[in-house]
C-alpha atoms as a PDB file:
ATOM      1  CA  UNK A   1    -128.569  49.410 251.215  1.00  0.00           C
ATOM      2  CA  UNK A   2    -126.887  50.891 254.475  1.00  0.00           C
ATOM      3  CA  UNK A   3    -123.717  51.433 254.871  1.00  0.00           C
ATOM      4  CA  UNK A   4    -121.109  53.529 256.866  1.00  0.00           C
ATOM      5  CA  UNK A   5    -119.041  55.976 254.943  1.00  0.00           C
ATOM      6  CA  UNK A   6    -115.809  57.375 256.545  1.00  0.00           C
ATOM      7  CA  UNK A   7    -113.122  59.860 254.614  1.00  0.00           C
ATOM      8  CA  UNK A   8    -110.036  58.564 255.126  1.00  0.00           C
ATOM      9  CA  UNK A   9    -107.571  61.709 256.411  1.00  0.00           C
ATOM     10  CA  UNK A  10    -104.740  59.718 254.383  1.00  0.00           C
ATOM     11  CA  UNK A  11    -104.220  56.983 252.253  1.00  0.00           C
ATOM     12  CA  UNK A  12    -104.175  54.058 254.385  1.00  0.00           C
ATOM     13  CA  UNK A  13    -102.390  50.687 253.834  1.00  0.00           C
ATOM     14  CA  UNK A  14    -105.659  49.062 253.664  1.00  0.00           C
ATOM     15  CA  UNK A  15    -106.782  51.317 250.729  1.00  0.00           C
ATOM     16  CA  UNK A  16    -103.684  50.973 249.273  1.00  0.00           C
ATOM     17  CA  UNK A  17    -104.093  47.230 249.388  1.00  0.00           C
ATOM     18  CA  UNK A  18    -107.493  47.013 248.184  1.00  0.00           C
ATOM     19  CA  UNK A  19    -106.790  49.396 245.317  1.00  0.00           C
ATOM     20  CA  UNK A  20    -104.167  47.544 244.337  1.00  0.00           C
ATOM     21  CA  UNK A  21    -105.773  44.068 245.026  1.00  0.00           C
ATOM     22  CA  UNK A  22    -108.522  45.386 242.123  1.00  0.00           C
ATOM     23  CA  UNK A  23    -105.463  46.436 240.040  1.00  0.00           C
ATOM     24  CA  UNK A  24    -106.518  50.216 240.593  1.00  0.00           C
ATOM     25  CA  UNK A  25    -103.505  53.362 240.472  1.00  0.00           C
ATOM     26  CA  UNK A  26    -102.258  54.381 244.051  1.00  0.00           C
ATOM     27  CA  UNK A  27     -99.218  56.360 242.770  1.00  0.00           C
ATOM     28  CA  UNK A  28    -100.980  59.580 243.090  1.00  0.00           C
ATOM     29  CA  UNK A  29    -103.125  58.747 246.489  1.00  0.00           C
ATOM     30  CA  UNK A  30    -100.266  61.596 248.523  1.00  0.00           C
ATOM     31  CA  UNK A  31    -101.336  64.380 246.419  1.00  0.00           C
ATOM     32  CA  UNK A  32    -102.854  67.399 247.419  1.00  0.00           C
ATOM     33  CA  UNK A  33    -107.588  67.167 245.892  1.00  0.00           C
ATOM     34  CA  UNK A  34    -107.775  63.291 246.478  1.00  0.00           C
ATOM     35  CA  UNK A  35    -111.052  62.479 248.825  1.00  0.00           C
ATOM     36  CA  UNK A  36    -111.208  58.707 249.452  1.00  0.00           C
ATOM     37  CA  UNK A  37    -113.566  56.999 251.412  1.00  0.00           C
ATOM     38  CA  UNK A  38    -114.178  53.776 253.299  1.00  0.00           C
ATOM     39  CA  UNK A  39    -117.353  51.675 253.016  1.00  0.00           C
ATOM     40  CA  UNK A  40    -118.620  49.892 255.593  1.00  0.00           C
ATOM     41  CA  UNK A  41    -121.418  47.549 257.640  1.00  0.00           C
ATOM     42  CA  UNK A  42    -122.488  45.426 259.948  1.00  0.00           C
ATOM     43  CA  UNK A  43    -121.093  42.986 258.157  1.00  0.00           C
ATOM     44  CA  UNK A  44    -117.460  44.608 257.875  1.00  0.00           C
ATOM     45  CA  UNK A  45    -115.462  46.434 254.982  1.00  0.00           C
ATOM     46  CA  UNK A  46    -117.491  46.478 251.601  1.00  0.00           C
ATOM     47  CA  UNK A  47    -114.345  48.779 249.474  1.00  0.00           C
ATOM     48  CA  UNK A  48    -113.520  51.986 248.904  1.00  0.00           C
ATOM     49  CA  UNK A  49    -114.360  54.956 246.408  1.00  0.00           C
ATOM     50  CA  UNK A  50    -112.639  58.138 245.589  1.00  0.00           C
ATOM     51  CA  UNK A  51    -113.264  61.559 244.454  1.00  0.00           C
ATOM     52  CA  UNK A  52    -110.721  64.689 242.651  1.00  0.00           C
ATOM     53  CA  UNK A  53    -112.456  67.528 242.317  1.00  0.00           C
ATOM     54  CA  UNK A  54    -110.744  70.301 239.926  1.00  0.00           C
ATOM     55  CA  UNK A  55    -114.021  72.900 239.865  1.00  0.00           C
ATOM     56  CA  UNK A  56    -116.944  71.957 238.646  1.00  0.00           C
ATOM     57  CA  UNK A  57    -115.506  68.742 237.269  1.00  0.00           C
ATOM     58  CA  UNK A  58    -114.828  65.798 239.666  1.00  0.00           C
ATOM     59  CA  UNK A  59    -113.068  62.594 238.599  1.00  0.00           C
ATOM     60  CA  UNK A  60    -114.292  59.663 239.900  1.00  0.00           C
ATOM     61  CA  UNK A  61    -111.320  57.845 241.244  1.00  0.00           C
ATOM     62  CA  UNK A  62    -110.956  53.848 242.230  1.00  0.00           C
ATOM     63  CA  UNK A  63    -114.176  52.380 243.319  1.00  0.00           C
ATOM     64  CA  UNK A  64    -113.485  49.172 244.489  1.00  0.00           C
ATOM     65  CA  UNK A  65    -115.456  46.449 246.081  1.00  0.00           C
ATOM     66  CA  UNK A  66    -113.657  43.710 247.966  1.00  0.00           C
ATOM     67  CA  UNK A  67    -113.781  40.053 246.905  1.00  0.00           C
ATOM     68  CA  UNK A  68    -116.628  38.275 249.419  1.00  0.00           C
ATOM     69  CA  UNK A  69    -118.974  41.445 249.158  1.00  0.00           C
ATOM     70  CA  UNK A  70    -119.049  41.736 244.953  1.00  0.00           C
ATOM     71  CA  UNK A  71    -122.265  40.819 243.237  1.00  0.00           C
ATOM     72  CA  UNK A  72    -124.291  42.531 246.072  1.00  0.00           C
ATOM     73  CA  UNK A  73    -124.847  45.747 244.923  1.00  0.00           C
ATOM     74  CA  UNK A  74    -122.454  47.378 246.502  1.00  0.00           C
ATOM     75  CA  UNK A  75    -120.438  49.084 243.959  1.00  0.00           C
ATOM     76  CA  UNK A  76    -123.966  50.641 242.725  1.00  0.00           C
ATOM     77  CA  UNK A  77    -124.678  52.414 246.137  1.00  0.00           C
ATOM     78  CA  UNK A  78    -120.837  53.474 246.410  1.00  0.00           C
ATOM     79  CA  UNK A  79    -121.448  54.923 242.911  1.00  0.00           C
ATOM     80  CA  UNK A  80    -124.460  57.182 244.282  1.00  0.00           C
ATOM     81  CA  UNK A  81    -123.169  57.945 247.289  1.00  0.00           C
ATOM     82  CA  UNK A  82    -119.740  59.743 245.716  1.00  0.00           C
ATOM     83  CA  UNK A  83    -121.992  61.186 243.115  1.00  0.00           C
ATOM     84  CA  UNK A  84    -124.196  62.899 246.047  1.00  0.00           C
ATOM     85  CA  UNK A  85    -121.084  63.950 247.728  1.00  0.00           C
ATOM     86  CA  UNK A  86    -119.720  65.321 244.466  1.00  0.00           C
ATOM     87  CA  UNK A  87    -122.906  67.457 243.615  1.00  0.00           C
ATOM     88  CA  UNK A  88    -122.945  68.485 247.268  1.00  0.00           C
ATOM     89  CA  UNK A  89    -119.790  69.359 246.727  1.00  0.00           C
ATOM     90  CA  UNK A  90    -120.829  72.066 243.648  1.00  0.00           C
ATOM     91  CA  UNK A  91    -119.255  69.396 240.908  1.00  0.00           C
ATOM     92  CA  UNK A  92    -121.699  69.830 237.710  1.00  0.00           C
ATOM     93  CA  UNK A  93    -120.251  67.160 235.802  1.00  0.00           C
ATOM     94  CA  UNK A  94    -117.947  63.409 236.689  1.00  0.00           C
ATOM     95  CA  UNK A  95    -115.693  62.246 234.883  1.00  0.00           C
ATOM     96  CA  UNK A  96    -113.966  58.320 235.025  1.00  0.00           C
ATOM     97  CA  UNK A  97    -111.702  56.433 233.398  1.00  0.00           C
ATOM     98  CA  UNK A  98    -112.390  52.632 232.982  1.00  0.00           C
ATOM     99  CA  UNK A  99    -110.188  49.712 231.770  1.00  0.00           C
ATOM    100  CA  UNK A 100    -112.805  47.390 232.856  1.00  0.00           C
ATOM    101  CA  UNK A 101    -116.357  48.256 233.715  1.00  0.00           C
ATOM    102  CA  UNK A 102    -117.488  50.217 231.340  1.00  0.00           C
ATOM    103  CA  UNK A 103    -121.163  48.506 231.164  1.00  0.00           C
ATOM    104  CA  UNK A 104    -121.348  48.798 234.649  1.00  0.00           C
ATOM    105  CA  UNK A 105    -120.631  52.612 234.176  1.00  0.00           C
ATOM    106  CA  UNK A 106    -123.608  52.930 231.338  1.00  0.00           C
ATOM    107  CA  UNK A 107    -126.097  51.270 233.417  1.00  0.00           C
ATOM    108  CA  UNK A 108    -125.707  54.301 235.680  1.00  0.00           C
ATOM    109  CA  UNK A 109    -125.814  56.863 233.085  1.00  0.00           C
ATOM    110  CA  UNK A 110    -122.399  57.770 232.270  1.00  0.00           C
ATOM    111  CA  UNK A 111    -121.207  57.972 228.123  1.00  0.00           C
ATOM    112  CA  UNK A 112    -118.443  57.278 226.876  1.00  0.00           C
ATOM    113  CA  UNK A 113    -116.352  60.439 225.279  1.00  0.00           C
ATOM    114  CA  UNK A 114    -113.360  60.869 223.320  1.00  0.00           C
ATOM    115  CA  UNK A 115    -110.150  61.482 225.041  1.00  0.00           C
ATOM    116  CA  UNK A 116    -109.637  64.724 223.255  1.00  0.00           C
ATOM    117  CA  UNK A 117    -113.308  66.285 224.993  1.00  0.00           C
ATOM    118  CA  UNK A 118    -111.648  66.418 228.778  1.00  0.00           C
ATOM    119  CA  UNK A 119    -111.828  69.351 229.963  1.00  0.00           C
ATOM    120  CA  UNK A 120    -108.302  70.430 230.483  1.00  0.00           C
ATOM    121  CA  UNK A 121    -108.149  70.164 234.121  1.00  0.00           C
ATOM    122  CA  UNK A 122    -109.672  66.943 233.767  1.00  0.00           C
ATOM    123  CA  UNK A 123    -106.945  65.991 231.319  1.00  0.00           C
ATOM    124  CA  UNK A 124    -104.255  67.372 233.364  1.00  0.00           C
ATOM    125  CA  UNK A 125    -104.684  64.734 236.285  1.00  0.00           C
ATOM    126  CA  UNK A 126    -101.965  62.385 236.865  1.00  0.00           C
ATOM    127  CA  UNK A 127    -105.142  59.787 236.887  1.00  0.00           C
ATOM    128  CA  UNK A 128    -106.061  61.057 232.931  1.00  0.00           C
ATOM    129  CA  UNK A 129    -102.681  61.901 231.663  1.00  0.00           C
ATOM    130  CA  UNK A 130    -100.167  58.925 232.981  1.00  0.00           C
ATOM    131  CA  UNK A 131    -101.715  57.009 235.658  1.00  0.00           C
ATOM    132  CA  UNK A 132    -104.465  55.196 233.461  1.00  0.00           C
ATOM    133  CA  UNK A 133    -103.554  53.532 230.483  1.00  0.00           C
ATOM    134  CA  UNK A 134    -104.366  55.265 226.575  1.00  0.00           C
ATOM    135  CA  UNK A 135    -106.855  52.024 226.165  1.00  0.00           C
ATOM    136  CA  UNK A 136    -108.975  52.998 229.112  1.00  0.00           C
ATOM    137  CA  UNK A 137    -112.737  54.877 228.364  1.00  0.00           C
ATOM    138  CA  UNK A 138    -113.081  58.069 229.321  1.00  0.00           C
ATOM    139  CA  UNK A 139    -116.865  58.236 230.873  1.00  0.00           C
ATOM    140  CA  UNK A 140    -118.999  61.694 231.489  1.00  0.00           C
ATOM    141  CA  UNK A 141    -122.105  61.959 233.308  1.00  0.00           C
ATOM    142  CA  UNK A 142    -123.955  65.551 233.802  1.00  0.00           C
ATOM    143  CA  UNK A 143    -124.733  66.015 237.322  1.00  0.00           C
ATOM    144  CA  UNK A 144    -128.413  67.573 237.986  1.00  0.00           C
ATOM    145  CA  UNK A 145    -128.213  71.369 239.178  1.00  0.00           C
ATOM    146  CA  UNK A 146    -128.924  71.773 242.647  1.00  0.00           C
END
């Protein structure tokens, strides 16, 4: 599947929109370690993905497909894609939190953990500590060393 990837310099008001059109947090999108990307084809926008790197952990922030191009596969190869950035990036392990797609997560390898295992600078994100709610999984996949 080929797409178009572009970082976005800034939050936009596009990604703002679609993040909050798939009820994702943009409260934090300003601060300083937030990567987020636009997805694209010949077709037009497919969504947006983001990454927040702290070291050698990276939390996977807000992937989110828009409406008319769900069910395609899309999410899947945005998935890989920020997980090949990330290890290109020197991240060893991702991190997520989930209210909502939690199969889709364990299709692609990722476990679910206890709260209480984050590493601390995975626990001190705004995204882990107040942005996603206590009810949300907390995901961990190993990345292969380079």
């Amino acid at each position: 599947m080929a797409f178009n990837a572009a970082e976005l310099p800034e939050p936009t008001a596009d990604l703002v929109a679609g993040l909050d059109a798939a009820g994702l947090p943009t409260d934090d999108l300003h601060e300083p370690g937030r990567r987020f990307y636009r997805f694209e084809d010949d077709s037009g926008l497919i969504g947006y993905g983001g990454l927040e790197q702290t070291g050698a952990h990276t939390l996977i922030r807000s992937i989110a497909v828009v409406g008319d191009r769900r069910g395609e596969g899309h999410g899947s190869a945005i998935l890989s894609w920020l997980e090949t950035r990330a290890a290109a990036q020197q991240a060893s392990a991702l991190y997520l939190l989930t209210t909502s797609a939690t199969a889709f997560f364990q299709r692609h390898g990722y476990a679910v953990l206890s709260r209480s295992a984050a590493p601390p600078a995975i626990a001190a994100s705004r995204q882990f500590s107040t942005l996603c709610p206590a009810s949300a999984a907390f995901m961990f996949k190993e990345l292969p060393t380079q």
